[in-house]
N, C-alpha and C. Protein backbone atom coordinates (compact mmCIF):
# COMPACT_ATOMS: atom_id res chain seq x y z
N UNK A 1 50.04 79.29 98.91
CA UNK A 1 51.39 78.75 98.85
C UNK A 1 52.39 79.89 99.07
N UNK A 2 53.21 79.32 99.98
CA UNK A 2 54.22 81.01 100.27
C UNK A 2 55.47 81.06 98.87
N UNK A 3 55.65 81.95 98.91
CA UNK A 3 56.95 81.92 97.95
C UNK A 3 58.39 81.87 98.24
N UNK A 4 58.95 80.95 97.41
CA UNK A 4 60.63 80.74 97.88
C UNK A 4 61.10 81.46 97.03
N UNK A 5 62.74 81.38 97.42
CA UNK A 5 63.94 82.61 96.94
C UNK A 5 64.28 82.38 95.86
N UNK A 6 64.04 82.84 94.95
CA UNK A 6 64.75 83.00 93.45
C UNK A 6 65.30 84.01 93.38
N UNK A 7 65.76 84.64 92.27
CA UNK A 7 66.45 85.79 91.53
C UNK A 7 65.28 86.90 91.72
N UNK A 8 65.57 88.04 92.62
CA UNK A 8 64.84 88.92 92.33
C UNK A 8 63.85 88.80 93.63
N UNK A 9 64.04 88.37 94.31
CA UNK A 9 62.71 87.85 95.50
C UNK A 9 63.56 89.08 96.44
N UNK A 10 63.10 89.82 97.56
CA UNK A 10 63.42 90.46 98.75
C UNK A 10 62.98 89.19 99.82
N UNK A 11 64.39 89.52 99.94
CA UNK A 11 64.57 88.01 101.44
C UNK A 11 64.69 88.78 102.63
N UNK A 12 64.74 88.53 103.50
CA UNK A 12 64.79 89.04 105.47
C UNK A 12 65.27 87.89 105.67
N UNK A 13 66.52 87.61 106.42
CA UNK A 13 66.51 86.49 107.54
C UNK A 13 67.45 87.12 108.62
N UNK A 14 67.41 86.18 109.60
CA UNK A 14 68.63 86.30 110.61
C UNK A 14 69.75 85.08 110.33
N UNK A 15 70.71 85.27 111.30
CA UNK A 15 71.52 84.29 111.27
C UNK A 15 72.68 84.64 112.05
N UNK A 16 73.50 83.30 112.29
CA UNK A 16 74.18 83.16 113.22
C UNK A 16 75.10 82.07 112.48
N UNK A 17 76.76 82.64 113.18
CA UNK A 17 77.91 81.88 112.76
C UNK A 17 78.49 80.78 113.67
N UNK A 18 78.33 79.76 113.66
CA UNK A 18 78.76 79.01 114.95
C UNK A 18 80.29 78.25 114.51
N UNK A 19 81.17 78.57 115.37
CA UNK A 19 82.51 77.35 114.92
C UNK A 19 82.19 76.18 115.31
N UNK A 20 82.47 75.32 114.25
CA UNK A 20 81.81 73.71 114.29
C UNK A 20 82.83 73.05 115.10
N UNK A 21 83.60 73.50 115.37
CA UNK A 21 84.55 72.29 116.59
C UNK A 21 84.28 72.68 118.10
N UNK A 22 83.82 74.22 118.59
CA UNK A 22 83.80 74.30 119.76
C UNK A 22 81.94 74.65 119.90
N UNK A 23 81.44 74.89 118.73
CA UNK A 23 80.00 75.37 119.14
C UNK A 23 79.70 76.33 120.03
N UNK A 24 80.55 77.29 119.78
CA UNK A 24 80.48 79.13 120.08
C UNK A 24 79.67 79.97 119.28
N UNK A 25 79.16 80.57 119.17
CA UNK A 25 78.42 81.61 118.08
C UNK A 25 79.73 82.50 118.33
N UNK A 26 80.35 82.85 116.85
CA UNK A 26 81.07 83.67 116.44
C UNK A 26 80.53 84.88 116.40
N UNK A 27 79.25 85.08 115.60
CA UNK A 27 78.65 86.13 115.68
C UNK A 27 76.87 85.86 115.07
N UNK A 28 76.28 87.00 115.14
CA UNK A 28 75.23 86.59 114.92
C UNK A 28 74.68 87.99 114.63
N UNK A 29 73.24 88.18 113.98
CA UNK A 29 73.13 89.55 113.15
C UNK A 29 71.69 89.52 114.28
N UNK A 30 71.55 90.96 114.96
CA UNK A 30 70.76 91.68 116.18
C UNK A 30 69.44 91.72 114.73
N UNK A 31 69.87 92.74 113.91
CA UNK A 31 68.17 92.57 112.94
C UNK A 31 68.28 92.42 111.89
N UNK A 32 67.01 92.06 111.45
CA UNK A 32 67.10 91.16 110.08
C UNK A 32 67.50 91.72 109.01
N UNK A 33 68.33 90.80 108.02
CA UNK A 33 69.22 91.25 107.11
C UNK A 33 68.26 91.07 105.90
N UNK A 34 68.19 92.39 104.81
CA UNK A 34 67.66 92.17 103.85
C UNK A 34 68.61 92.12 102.66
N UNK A 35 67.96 91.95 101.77
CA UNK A 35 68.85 91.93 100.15
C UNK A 35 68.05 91.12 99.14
N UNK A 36 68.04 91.43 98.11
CA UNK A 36 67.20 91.18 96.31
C UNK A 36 68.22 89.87 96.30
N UNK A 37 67.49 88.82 96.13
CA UNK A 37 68.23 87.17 95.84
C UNK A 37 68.82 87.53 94.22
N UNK A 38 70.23 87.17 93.82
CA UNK A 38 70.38 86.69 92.94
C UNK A 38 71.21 88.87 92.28
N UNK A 39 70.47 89.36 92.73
CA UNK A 39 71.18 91.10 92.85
C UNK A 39 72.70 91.62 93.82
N UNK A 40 72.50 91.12 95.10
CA UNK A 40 73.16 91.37 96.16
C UNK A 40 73.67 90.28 97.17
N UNK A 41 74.63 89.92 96.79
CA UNK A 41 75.30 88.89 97.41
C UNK A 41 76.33 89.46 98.57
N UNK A 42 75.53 89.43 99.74
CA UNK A 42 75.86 89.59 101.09
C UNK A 42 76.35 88.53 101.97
N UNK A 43 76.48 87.29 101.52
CA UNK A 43 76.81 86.19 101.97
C UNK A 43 78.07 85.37 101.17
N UNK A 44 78.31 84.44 101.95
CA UNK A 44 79.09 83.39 100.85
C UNK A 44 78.14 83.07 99.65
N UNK A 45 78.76 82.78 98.68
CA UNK A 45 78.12 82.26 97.35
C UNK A 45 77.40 80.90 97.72
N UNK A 46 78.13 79.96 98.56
CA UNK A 46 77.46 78.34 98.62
C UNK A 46 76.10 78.74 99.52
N UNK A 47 76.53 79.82 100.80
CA UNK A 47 74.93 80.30 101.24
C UNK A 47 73.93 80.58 100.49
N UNK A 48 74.14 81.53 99.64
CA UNK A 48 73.22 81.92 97.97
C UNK A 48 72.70 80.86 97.75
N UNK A 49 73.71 79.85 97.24
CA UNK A 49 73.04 78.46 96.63
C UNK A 49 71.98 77.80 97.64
N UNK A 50 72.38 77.53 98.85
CA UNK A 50 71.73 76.51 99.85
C UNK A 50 70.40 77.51 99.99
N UNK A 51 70.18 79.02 99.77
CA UNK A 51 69.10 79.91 100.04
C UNK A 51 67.99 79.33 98.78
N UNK A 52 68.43 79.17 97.92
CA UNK A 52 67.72 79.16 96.32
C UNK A 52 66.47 77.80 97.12
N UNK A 53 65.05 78.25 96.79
CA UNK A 53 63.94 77.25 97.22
C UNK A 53 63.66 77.21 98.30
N UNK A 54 64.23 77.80 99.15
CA UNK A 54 63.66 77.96 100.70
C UNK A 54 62.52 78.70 100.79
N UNK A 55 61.92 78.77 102.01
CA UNK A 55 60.17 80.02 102.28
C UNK A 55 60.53 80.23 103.31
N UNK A 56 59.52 81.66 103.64
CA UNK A 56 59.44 81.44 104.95
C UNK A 56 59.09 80.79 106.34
N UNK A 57 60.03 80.77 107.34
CA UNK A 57 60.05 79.96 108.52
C UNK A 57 60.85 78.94 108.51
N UNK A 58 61.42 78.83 107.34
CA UNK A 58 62.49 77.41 107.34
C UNK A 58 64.25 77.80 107.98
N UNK A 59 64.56 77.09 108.32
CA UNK A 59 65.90 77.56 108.90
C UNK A 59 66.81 76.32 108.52
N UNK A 60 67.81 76.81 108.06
CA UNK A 60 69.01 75.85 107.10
C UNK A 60 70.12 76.06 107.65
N UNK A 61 71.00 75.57 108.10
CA UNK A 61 72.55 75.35 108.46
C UNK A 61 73.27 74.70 107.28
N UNK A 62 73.98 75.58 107.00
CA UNK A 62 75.00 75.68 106.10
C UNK A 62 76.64 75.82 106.55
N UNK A 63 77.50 74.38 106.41
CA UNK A 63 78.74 74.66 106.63
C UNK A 63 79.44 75.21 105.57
N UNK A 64 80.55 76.12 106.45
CA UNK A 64 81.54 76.65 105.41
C UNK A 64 82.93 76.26 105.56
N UNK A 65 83.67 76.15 104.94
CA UNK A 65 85.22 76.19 105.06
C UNK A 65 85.92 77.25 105.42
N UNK A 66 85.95 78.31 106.41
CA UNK A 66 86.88 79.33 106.06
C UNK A 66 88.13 79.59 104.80
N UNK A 67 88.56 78.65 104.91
CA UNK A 67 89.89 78.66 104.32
C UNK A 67 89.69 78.88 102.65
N UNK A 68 88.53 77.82 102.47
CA UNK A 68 88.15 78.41 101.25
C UNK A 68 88.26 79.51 100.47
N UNK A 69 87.18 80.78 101.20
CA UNK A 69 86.89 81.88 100.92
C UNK A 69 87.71 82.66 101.12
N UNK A 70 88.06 82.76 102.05
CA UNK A 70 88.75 83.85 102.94
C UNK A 70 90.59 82.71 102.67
N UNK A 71 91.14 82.67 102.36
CA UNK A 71 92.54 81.73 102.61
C UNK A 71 92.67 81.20 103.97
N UNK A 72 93.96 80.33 103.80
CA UNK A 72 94.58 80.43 105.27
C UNK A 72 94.83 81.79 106.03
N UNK A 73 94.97 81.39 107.42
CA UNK A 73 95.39 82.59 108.31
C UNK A 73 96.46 83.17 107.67
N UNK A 74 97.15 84.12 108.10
CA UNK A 74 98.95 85.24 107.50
C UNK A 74 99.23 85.50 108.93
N UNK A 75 100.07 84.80 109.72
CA UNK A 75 99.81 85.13 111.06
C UNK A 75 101.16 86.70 110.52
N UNK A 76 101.40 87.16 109.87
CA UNK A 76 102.48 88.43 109.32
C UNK A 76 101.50 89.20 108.97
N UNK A 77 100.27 88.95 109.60
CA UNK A 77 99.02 90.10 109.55
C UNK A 77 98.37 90.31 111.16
N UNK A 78 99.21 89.66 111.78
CA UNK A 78 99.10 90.12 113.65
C UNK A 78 100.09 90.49 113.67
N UNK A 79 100.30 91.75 114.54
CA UNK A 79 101.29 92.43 114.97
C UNK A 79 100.62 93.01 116.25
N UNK A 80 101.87 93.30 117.40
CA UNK A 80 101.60 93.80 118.47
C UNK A 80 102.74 95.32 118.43
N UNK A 81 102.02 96.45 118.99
CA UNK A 81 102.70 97.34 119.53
C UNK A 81 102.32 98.16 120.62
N UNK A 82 103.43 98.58 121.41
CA UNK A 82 103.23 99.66 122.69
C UNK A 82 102.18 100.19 122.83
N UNK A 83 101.12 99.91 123.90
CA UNK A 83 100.01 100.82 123.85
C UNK A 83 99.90 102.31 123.48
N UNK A 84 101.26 102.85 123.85
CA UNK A 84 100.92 104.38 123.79
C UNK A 84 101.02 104.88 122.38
N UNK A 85 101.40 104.16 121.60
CA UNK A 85 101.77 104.28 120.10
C UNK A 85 100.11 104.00 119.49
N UNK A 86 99.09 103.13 120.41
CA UNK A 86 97.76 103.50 119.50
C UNK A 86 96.94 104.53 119.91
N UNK A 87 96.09 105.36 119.38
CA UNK A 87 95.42 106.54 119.64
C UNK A 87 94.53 105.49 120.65
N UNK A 88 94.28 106.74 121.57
CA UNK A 88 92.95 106.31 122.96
C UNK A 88 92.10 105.69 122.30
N UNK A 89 91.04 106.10 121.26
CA UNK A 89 89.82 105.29 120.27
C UNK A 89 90.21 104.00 120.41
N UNK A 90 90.97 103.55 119.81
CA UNK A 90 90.95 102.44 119.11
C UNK A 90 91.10 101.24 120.49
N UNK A 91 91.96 101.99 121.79
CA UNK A 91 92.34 100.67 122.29
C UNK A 91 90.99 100.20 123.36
N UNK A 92 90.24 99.48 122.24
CA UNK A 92 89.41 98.60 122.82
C UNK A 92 89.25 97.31 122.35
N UNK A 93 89.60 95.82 123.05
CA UNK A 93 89.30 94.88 122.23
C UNK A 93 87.96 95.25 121.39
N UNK A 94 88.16 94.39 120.19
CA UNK A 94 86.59 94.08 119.31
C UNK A 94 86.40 95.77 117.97
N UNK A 95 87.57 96.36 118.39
CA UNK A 95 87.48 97.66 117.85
C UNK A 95 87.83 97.44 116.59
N UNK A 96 87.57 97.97 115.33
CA UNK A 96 88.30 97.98 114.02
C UNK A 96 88.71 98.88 113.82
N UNK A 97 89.96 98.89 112.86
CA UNK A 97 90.91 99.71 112.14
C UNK A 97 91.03 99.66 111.00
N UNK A 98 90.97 100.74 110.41
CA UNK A 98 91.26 101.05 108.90
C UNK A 98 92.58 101.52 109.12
N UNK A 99 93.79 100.86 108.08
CA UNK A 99 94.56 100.83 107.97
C UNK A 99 95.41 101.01 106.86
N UNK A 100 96.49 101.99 105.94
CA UNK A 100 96.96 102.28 104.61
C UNK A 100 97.90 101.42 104.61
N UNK A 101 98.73 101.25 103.72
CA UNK A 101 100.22 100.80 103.64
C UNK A 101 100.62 101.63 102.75
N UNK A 102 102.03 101.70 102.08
CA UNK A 102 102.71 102.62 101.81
C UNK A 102 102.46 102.30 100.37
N UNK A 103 101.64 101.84 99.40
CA UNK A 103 100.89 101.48 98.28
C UNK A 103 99.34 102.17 98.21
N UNK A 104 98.92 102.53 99.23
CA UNK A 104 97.69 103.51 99.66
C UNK A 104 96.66 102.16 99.68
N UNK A 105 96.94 100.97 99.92
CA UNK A 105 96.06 99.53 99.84
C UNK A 105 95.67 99.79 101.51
N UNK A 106 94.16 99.45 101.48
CA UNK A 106 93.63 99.62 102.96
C UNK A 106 93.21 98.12 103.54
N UNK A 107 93.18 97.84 104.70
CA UNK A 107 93.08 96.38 105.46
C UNK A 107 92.54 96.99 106.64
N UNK A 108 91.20 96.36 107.05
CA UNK A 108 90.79 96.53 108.20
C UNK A 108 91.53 95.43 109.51
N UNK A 109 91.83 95.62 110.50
CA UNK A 109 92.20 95.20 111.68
C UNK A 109 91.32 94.72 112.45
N UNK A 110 91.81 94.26 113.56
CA UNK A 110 90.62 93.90 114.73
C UNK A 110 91.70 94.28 115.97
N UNK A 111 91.32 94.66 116.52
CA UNK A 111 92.26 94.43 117.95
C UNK A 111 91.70 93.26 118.54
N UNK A 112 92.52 92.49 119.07
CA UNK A 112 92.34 90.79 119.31
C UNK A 112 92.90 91.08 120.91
N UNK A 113 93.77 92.02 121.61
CA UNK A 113 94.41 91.56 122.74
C UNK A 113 95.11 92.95 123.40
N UNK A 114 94.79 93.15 124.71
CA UNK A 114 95.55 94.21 124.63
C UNK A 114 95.75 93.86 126.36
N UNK A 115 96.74 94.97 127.06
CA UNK A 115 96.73 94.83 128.33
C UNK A 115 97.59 95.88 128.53
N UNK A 116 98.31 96.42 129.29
CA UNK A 116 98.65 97.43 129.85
C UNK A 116 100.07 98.06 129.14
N UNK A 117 100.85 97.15 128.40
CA UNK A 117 101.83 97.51 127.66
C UNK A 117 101.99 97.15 126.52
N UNK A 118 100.87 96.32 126.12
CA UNK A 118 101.10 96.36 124.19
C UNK A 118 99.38 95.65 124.17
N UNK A 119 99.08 96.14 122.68
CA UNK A 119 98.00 96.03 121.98
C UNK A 119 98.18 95.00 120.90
N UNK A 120 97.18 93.93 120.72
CA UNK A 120 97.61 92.86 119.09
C UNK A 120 96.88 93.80 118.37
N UNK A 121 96.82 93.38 117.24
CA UNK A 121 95.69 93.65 115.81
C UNK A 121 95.79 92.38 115.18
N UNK A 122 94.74 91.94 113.93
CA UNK A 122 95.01 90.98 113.32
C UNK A 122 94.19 91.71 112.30
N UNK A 123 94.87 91.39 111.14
CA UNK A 123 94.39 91.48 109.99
C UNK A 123 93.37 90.47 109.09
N UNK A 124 93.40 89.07 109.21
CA UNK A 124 93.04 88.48 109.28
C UNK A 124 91.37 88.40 109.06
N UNK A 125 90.60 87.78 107.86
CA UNK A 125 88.72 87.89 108.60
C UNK A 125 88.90 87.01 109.44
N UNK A 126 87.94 87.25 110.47
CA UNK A 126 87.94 86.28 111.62
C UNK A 126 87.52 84.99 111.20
N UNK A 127 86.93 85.00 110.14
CA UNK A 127 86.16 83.38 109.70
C UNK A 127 87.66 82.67 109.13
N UNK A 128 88.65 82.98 109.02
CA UNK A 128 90.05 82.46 108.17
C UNK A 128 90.62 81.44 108.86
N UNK A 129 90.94 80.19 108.28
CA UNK A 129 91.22 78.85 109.11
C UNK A 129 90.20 78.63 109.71
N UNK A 130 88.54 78.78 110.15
CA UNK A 130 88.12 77.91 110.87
C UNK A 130 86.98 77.49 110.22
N UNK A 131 86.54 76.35 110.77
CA UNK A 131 85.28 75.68 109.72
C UNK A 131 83.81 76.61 110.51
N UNK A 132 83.20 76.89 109.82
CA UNK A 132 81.61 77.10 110.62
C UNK A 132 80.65 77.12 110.16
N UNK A 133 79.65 76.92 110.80
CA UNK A 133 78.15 76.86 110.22
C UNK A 133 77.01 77.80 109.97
N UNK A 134 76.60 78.21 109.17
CA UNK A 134 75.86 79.90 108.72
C UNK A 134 74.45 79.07 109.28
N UNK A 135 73.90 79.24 110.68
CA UNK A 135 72.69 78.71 110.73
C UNK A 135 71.42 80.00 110.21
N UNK A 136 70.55 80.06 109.45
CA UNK A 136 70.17 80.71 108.93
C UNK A 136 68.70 80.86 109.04
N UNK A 137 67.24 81.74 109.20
CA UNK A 137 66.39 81.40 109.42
C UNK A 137 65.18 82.93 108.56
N UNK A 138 64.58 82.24 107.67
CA UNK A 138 64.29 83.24 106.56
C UNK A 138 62.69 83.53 107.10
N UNK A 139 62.72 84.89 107.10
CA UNK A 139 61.54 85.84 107.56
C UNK A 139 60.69 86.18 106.89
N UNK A 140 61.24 86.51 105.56
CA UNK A 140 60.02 87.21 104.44
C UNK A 140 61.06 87.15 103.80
N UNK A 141 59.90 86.43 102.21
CA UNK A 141 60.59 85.76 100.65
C UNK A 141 59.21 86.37 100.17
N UNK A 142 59.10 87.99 99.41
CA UNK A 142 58.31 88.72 98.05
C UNK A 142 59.04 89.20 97.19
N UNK A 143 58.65 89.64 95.94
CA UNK A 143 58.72 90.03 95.12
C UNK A 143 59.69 91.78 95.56
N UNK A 144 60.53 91.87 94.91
CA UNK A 144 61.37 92.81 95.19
C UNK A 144 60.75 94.55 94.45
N UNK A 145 60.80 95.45 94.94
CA UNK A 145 60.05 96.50 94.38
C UNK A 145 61.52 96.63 93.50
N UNK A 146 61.18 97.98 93.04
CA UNK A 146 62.16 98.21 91.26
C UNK A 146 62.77 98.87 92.66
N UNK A 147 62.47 100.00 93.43
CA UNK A 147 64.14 100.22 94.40
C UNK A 147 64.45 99.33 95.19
N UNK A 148 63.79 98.49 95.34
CA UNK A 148 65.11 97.78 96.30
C UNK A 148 65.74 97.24 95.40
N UNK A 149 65.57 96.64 94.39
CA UNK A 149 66.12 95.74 93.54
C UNK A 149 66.99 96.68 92.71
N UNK A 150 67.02 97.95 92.48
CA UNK A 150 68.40 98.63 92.14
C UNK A 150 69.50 99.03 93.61
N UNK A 151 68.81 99.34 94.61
CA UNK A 151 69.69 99.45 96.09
C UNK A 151 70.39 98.07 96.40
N UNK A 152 69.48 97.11 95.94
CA UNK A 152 70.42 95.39 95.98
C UNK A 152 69.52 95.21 97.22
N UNK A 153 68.88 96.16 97.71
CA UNK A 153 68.99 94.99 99.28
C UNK A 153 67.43 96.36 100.22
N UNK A 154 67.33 96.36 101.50
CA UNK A 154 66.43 97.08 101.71
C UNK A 154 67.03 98.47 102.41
N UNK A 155 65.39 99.07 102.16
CA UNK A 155 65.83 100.81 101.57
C UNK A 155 65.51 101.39 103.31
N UNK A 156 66.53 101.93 103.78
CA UNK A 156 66.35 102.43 105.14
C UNK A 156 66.08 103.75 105.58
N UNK A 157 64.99 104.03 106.15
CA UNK A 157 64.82 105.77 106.05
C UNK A 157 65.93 106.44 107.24
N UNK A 158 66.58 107.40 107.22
CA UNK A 158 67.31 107.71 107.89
C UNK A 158 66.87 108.18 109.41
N UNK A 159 65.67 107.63 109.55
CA UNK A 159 65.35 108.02 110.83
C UNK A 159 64.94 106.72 111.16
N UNK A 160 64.76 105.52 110.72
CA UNK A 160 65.43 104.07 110.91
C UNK A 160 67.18 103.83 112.00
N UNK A 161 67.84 104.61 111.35
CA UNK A 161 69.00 104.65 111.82
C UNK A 161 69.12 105.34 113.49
N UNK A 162 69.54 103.76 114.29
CA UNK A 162 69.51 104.59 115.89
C UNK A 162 71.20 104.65 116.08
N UNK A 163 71.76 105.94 116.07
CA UNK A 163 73.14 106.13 116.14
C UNK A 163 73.83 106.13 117.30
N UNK A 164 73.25 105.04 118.53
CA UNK A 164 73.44 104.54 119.90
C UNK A 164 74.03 103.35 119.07
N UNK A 165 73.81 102.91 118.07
CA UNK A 165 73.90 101.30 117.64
C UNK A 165 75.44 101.34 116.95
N UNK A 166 75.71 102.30 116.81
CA UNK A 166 76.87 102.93 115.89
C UNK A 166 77.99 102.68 116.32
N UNK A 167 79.31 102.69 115.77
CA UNK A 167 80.41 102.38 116.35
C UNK A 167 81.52 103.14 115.19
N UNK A 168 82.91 103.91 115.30
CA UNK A 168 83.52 103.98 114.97
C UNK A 168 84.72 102.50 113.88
N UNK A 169 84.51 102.71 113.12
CA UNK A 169 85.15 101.72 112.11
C UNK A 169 86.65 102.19 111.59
């Protein structure tokens, strides 16, 4: 009998975000995501829940509300300015920004739009205002060793890490 996800189990799955009105994949995770069930909550909480009793090979779609989690959009969290005013790095759509305000409070960005004389950002998580579906598909459900289960999630040797995959944040 295989074992399902409780508290304490090391889970693997993949998954993928689809917006439920146009059926786009928003995004989707290249390799499998680990984490200790019930330790490390890497997901929405209602995902957690809909995970609890699953095994491996089963795959669950789970809708979410954006708005829920994340609020409504702040469209006073898009702003556009003069390209030459952003450093070379950054001006690439899909790029993120770490960002201060004059409170030392940090907000990551996205650049959403750019073209030859001004750049957007949005502050915004991209999941905010839209409904979507966490389609989900679980790889391996064991027993969590004592480090992963203090790391929350799985333990990566640093020569695991291919820094081609890497990106400035």
């Amino acid at each position: 009998m295989s074992e399902t996800i409780e508290d304490g189990k090391f889970v693997e799955l993949t998954y993928k975000v689809i917006d439920r009105k146009s059926r786009h994949v928003l995004t989707s995770v290249e390799f499998p995501l680990g984490y200790v069930h019930g330790h490390n909550e890497i997901l929405a909480p209602s995902v957690h829940k809909e995970l609890e009793g699953k095994s491996v090979g089963e795959v669950i779609e789970v809708p979410i509300d954006g708005n829920q989690i994340f609020g409504p959009r702040d469209e006073s969290l898009v702003f556009a300015d003069h390209i030459e005013n952003v450093p070379e790095e950054y001006r690439q759509v899909g790029c993120s920004i770490l960002m201060e305000n004059d409170k030392g409070q940090t907000r990551s960005f996205v650049v959403t739009r750019m073209d030859d004389e001004k750049l957007t950002v949005d502050g915004n998580n991209p999941l905010c205002g839209r409904e979507v579906v966490f389609t989900l598909e679980i790889l391996t459900v064991r027993d969590a060793t004592d480090e992963e289960t203090r790391a929350g999630g799985a333990l990566i040797a640093s020569a695991d890490i291919d820094p081609s995959r890497m990106r400035p944040v």
